[in-house]
C-alpha atoms as a PDB file:
ATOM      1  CA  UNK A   1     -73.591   5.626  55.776  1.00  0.00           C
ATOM      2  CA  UNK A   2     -73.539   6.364  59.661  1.00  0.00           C
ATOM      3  CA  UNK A   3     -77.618   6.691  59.283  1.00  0.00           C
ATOM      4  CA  UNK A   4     -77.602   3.191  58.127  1.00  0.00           C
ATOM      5  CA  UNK A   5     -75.962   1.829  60.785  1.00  0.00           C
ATOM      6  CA  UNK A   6     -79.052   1.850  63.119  1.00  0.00           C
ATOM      7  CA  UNK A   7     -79.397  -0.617  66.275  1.00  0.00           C
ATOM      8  CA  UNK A   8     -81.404  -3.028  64.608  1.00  0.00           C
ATOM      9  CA  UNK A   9     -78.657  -3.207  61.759  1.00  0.00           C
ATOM     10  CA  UNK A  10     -76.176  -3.754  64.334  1.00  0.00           C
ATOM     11  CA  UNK A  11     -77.650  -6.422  65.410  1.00  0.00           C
ATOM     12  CA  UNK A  12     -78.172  -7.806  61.884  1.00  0.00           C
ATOM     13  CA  UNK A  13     -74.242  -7.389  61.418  1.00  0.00           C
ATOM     14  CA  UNK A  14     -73.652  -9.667  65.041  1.00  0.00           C
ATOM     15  CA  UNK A  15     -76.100 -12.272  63.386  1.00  0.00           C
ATOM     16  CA  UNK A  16     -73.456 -12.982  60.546  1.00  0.00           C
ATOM     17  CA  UNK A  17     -70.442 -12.110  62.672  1.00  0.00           C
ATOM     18  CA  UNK A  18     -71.679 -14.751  64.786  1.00  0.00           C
ATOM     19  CA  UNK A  19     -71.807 -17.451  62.290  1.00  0.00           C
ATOM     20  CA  UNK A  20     -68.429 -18.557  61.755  1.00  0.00           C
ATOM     21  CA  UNK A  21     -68.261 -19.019  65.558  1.00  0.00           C
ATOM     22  CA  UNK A  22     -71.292 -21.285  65.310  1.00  0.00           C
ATOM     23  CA  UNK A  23     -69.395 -23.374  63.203  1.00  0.00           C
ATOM     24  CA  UNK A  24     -65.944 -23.596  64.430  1.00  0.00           C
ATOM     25  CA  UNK A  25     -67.660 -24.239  67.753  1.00  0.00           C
ATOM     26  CA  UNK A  26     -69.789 -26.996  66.706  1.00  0.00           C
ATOM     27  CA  UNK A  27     -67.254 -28.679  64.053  1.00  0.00           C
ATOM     28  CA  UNK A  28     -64.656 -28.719  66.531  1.00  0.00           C
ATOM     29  CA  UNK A  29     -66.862 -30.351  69.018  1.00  0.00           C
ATOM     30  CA  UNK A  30     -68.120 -27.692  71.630  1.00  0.00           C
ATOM     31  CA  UNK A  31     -71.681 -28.367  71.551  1.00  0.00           C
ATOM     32  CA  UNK A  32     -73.227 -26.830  74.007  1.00  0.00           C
ATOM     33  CA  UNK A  33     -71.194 -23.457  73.126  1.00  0.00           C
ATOM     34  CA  UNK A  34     -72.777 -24.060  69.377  1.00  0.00           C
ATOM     35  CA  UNK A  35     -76.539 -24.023  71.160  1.00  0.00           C
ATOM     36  CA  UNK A  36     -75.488 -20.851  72.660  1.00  0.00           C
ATOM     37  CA  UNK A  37     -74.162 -19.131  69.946  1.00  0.00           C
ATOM     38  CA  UNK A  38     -76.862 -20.174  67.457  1.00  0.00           C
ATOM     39  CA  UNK A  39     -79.515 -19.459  70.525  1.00  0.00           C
ATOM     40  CA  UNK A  40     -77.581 -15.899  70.351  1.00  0.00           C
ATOM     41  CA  UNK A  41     -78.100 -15.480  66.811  1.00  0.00           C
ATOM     42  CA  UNK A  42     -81.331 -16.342  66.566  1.00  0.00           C
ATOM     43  CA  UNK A  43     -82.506 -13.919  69.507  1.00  0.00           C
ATOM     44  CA  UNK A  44     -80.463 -11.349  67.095  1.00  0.00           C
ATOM     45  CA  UNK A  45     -82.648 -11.839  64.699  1.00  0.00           C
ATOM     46  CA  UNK A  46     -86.064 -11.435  66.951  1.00  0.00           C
ATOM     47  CA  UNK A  47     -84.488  -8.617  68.347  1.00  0.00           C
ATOM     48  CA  UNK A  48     -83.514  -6.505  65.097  1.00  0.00           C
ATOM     49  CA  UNK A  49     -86.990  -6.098  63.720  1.00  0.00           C
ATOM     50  CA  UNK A  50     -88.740  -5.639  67.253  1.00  0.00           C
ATOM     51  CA  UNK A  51     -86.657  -2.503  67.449  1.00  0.00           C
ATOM     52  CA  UNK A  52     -86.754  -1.667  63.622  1.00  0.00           C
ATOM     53  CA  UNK A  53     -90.680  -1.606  64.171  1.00  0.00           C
ATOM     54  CA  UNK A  54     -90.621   0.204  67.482  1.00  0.00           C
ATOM     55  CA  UNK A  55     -88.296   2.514  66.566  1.00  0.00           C
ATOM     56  CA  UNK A  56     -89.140   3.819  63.104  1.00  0.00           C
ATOM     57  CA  UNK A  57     -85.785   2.932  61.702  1.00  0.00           C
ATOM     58  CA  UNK A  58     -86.550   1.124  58.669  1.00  0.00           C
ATOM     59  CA  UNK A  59     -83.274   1.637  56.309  1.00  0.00           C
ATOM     60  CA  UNK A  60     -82.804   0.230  52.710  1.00  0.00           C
ATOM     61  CA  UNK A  61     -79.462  -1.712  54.066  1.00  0.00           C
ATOM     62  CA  UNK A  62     -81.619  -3.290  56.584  1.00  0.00           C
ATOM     63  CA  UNK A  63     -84.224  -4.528  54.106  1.00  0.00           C
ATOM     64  CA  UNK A  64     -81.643  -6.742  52.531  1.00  0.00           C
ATOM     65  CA  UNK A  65     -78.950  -7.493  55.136  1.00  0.00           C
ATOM     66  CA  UNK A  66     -81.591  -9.283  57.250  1.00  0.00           C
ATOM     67  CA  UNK A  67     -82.784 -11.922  54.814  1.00  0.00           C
ATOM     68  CA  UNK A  68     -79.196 -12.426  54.111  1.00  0.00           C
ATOM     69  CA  UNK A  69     -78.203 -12.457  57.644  1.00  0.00           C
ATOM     70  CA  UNK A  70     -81.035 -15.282  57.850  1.00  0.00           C
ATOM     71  CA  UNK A  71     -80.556 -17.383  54.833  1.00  0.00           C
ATOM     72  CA  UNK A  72     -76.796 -17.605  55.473  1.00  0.00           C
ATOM     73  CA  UNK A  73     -77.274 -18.637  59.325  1.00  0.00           C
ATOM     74  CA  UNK A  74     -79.951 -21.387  58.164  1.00  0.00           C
ATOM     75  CA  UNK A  75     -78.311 -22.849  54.931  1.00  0.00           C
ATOM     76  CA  UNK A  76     -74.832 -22.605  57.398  1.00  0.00           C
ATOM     77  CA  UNK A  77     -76.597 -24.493  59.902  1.00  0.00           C
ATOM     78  CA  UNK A  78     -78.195 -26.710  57.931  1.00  0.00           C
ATOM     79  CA  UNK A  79     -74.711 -28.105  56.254  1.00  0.00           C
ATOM     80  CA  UNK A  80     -73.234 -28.177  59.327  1.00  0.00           C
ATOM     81  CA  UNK A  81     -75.930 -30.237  61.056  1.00  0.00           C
ATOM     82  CA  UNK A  82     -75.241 -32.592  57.744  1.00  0.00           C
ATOM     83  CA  UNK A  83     -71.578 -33.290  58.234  1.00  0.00           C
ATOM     84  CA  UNK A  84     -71.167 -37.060  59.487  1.00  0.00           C
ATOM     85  CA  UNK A  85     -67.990 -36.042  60.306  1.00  0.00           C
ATOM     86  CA  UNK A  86     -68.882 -34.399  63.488  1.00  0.00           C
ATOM     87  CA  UNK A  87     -69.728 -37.246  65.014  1.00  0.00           C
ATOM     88  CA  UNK A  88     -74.028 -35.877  66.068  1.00  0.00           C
ATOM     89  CA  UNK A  89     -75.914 -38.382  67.371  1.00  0.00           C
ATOM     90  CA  UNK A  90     -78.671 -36.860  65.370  1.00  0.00           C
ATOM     91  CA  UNK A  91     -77.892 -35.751  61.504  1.00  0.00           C
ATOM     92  CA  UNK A  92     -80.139 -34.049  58.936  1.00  0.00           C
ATOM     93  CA  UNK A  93     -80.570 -35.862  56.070  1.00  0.00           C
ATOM     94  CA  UNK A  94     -78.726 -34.743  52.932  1.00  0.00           C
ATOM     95  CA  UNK A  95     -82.000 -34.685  51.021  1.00  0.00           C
ATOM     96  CA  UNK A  96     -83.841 -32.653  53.623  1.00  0.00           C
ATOM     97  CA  UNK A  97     -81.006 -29.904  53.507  1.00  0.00           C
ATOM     98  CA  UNK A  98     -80.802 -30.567  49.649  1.00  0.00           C
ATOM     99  CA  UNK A  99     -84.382 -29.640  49.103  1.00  0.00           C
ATOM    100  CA  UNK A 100     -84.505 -26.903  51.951  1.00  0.00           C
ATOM    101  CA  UNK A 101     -81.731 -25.176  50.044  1.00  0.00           C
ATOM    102  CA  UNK A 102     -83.108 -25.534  46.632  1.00  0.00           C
ATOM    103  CA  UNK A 103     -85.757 -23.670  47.821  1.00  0.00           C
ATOM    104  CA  UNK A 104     -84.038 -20.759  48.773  1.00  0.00           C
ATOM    105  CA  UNK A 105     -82.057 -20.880  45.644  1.00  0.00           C
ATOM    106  CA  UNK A 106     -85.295 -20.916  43.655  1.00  0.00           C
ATOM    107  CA  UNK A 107     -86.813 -17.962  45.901  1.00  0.00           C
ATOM    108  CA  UNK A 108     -83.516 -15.703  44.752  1.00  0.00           C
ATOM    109  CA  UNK A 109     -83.370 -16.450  41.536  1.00  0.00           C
ATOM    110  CA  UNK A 110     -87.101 -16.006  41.076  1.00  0.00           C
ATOM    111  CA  UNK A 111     -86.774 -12.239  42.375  1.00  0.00           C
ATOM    112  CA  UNK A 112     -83.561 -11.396  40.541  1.00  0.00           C
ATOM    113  CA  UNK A 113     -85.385 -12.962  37.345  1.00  0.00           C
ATOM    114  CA  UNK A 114     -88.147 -10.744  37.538  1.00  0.00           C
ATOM    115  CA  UNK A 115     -86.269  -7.525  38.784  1.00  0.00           C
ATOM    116  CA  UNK A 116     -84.128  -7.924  35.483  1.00  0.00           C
ATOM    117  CA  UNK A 117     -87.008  -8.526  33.479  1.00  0.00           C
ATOM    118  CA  UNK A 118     -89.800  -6.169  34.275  1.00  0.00           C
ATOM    119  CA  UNK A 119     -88.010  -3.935  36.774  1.00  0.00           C
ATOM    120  CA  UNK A 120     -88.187  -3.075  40.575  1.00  0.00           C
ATOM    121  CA  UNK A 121     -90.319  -5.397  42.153  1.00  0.00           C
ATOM    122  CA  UNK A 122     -91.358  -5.835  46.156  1.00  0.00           C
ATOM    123  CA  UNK A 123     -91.821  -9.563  47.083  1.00  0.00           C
ATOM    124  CA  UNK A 124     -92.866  -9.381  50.891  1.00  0.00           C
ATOM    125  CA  UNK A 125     -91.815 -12.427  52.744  1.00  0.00           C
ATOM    126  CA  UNK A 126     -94.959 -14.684  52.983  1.00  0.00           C
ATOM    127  CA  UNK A 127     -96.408 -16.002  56.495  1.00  0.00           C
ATOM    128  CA  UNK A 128     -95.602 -19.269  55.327  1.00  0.00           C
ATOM    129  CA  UNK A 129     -91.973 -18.039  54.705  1.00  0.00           C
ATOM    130  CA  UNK A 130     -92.132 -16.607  58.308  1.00  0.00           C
ATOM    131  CA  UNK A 131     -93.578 -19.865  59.508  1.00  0.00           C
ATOM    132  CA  UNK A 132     -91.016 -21.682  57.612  1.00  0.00           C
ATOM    133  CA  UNK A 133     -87.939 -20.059  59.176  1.00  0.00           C
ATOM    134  CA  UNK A 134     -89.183 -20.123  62.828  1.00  0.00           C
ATOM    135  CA  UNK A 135     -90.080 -24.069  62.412  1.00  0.00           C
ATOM    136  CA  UNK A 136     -86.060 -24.595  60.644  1.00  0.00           C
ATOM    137  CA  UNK A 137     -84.465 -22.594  63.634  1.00  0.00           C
ATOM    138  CA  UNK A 138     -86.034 -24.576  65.818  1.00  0.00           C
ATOM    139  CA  UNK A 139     -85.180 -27.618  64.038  1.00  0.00           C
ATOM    140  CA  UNK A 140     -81.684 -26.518  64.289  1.00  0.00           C
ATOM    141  CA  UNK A 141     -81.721 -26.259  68.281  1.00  0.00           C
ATOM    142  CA  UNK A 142     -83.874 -28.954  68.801  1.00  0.00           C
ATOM    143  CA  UNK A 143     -81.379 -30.911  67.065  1.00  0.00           C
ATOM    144  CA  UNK A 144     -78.404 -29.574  68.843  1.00  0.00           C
ATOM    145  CA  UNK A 145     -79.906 -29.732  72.127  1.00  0.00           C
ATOM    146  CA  UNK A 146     -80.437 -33.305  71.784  1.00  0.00           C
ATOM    147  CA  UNK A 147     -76.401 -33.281  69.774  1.00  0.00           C
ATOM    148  CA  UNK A 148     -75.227 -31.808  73.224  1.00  0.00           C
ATOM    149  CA  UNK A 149     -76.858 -34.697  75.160  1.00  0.00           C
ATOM    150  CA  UNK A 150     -75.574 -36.907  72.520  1.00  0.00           C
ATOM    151  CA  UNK A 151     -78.794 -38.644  72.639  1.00  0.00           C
ATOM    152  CA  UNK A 152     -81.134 -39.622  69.380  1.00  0.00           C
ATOM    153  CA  UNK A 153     -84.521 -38.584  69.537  1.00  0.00           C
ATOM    154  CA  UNK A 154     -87.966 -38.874  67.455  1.00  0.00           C
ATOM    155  CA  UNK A 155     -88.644 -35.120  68.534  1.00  0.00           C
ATOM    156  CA  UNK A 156     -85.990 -33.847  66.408  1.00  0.00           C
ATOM    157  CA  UNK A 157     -87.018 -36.394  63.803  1.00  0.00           C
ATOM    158  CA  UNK A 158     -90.105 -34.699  63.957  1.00  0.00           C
ATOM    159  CA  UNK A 159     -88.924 -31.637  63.427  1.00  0.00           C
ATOM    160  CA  UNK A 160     -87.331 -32.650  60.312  1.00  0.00           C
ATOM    161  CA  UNK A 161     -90.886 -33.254  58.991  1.00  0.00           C
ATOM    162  CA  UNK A 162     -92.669 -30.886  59.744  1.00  0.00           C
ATOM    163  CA  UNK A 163     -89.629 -28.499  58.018  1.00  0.00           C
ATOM    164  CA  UNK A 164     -90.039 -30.669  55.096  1.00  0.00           C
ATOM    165  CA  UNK A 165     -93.859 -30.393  54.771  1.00  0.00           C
ATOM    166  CA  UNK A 166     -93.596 -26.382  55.432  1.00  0.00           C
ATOM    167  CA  UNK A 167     -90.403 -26.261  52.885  1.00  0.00           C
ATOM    168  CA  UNK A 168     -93.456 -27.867  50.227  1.00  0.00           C
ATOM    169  CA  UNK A 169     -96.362 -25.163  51.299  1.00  0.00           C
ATOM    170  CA  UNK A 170     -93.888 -22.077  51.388  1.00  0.00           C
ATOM    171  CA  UNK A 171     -92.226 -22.998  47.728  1.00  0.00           C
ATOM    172  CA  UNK A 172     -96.131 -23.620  46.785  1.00  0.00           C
ATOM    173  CA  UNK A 173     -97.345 -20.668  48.163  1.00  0.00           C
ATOM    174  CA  UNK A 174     -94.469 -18.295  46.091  1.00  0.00           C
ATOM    175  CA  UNK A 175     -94.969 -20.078  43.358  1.00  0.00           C
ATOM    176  CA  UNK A 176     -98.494 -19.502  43.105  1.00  0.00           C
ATOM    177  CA  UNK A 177     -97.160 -15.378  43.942  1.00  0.00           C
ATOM    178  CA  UNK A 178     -94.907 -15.561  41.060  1.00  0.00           C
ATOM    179  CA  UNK A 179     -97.400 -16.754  38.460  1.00  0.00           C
ATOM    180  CA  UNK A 180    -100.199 -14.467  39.684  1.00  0.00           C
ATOM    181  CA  UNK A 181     -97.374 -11.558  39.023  1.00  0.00           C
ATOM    182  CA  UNK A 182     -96.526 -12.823  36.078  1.00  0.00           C
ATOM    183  CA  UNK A 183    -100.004 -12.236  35.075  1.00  0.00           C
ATOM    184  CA  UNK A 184     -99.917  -9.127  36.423  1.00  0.00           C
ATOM    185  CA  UNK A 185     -97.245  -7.826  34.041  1.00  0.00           C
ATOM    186  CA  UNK A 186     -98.477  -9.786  31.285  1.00  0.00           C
ATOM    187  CA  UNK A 187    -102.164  -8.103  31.736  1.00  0.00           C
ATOM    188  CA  UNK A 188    -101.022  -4.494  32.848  1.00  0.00           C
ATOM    189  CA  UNK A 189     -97.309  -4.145  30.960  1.00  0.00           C
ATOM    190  CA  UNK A 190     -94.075  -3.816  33.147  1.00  0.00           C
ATOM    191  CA  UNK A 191     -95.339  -1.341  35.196  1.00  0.00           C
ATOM    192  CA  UNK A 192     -97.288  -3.297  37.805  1.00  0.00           C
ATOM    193  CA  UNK A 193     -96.065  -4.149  40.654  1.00  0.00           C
ATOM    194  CA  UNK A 194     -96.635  -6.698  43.605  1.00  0.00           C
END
């Protein structure tokens, strides 16, 4: 267990540690200590693979408790940011979170679907996965920055879009994955894999 418990892991574990913080801080009102924290977390998560990659320590607890590090600081974030009651000068749209979610939900399910159906399967995060993360974290702290200054702005409007319009490609993009695979089984029998 100790072998698991690598640097990069570590790190991983602050990321969701971290999270409840983000959110007393910024529903209670303490906006700028919100940025931070989320700023914190987010530099977690550059930080834990950098060393993972530089290191050699790739563990099996690491391949899942990142992703779920990530997804539950983003969808956390994303609610939050939602909330009228906290009083943000800029909100995300309930639909926008709505259908960001969704995809995530539909990402799971599609993986534990086919790992209970055909077996073990690999799905490597896409680059328009990657690309979709980085563009909602900064939607997140462009948002809050602006939250702090208690200002509206177009640019985190903006960043709303563009979000949306990556949230479309990615979900198109691992669709297209999932039907190719399910060819793949169809064509070669449960054994193939991604």
């Amino acid at each position: 267990m100790m072998k698991n418990l690598t640097a990069a892991n570590q790190l991983t574990i602050l990321r969701i540690v971290l999270i409840p913080a983000f959110v007393i801080l910024l529903v209670y009102g303490f906006r700028g200590w919100a940025l931070i924290v989320f700023l914190l977390a987010g530099l977690t998560d550059l930080l834990d693979g950098l060393i993972a990659r530089s290191t050699g320590q790739h563990t099996e607890l690491g391949a899942w408790l990142d992703p779920v590090a990530d997804k539950l600081l983003l969808v956390t974030m994303f609610i939050v940011l939602t909330l009228p009651e906290i009083g943000s000068a800029n909100r995300l749209p309930l639909w926008f979170t709505i259908l960001v979610i969704s995809r995530d939900i539909g990402i799971v399910a599609t993986v534990a679907v086919f790992n209970l159906a055909v077996g073990p399967r690999t799905f490597r995060p896409s680059i328009f996965g990657k690309i979709a993360t980085a563009t909602y974290i900064l939607t997140g702290l462009v948002t809050m920055y602006f939250n702090y200054l208690d200002r509206t702005s177009a640019v985190a409007t903006g960043f709303i879009y563009a979000s949306l319009v990556i949230t479309f490609i990615s979900a198109g993009h691992y669709l297209v994955q999932t039907i190719r695979l399910a060819k793949s089984v169809d064509k070669n029998g449960p054994a193939a894999t991604v």
